[in-house]
N, C-alpha and C. Protein backbone atom coordinates (compact mmCIF):
# COMPACT_ATOMS: atom_id res chain seq x y z
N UNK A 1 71.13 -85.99 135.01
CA UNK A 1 69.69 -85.83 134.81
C UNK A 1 69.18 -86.94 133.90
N UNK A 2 68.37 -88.08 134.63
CA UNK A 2 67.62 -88.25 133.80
C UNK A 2 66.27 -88.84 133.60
N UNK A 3 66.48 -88.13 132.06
CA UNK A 3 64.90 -87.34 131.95
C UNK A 3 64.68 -88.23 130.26
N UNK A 4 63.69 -88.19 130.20
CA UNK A 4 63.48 -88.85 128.28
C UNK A 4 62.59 -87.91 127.53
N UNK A 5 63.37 -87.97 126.46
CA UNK A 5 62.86 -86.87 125.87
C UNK A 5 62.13 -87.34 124.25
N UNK A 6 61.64 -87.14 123.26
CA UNK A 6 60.56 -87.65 122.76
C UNK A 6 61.56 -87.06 121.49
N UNK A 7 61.51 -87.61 119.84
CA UNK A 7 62.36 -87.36 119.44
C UNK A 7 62.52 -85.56 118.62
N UNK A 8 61.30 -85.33 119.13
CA UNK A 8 61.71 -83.71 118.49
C UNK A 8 61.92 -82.95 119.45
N UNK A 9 61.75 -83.08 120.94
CA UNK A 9 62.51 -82.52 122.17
C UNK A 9 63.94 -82.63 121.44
N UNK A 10 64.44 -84.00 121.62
CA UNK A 10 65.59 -84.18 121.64
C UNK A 10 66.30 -83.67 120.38
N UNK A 11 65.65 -83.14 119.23
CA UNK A 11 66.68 -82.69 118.25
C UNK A 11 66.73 -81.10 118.55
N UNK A 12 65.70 -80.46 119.06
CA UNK A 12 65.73 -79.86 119.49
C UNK A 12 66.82 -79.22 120.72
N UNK A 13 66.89 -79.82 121.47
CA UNK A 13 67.59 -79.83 122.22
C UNK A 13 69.20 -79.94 121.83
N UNK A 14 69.25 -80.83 121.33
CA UNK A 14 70.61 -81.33 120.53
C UNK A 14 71.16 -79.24 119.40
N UNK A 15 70.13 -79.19 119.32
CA UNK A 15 70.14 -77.79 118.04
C UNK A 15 70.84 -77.08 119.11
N UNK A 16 69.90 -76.45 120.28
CA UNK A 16 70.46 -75.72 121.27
C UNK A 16 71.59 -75.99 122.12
N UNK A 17 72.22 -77.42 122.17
CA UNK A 17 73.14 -77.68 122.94
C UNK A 17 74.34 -76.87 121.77
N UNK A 18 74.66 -77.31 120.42
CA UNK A 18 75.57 -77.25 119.69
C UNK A 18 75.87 -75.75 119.72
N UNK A 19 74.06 -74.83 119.48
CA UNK A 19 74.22 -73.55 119.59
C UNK A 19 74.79 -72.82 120.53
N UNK A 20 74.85 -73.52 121.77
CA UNK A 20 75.06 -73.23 122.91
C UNK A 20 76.82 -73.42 123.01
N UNK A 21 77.16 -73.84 122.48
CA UNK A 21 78.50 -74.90 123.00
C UNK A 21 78.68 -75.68 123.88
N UNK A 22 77.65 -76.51 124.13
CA UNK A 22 77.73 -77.41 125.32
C UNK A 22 77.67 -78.89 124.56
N UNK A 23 78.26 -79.53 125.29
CA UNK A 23 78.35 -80.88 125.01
C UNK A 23 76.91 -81.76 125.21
N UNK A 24 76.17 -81.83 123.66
CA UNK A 24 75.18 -82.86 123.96
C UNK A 24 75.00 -84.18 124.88
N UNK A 25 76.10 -84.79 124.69
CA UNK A 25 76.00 -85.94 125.84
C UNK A 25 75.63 -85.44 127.02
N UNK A 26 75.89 -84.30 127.55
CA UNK A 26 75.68 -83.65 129.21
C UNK A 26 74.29 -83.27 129.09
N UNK A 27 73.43 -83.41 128.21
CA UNK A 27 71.98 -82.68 128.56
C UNK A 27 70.98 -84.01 127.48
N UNK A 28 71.47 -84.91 127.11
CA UNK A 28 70.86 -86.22 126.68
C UNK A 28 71.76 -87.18 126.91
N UNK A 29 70.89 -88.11 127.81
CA UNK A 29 72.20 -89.50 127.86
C UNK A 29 71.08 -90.69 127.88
């Protein structure tokens, strides 16, 4: 996926990946 994300998407995102257990690189690259 890609998609661009603006930088408080992306920390955001980054928050929920970790929360999640998923590997940030797979949902921001």
């Amino acid at each position: 996926m890609k998609v661009r994300f603006n930088d408080a998407e992306r920390e955001l995102i980054l928050a929920l990946a970790q929360y999640n257990g998923i590997q940030p690189a797979a949902l921001v690259r």
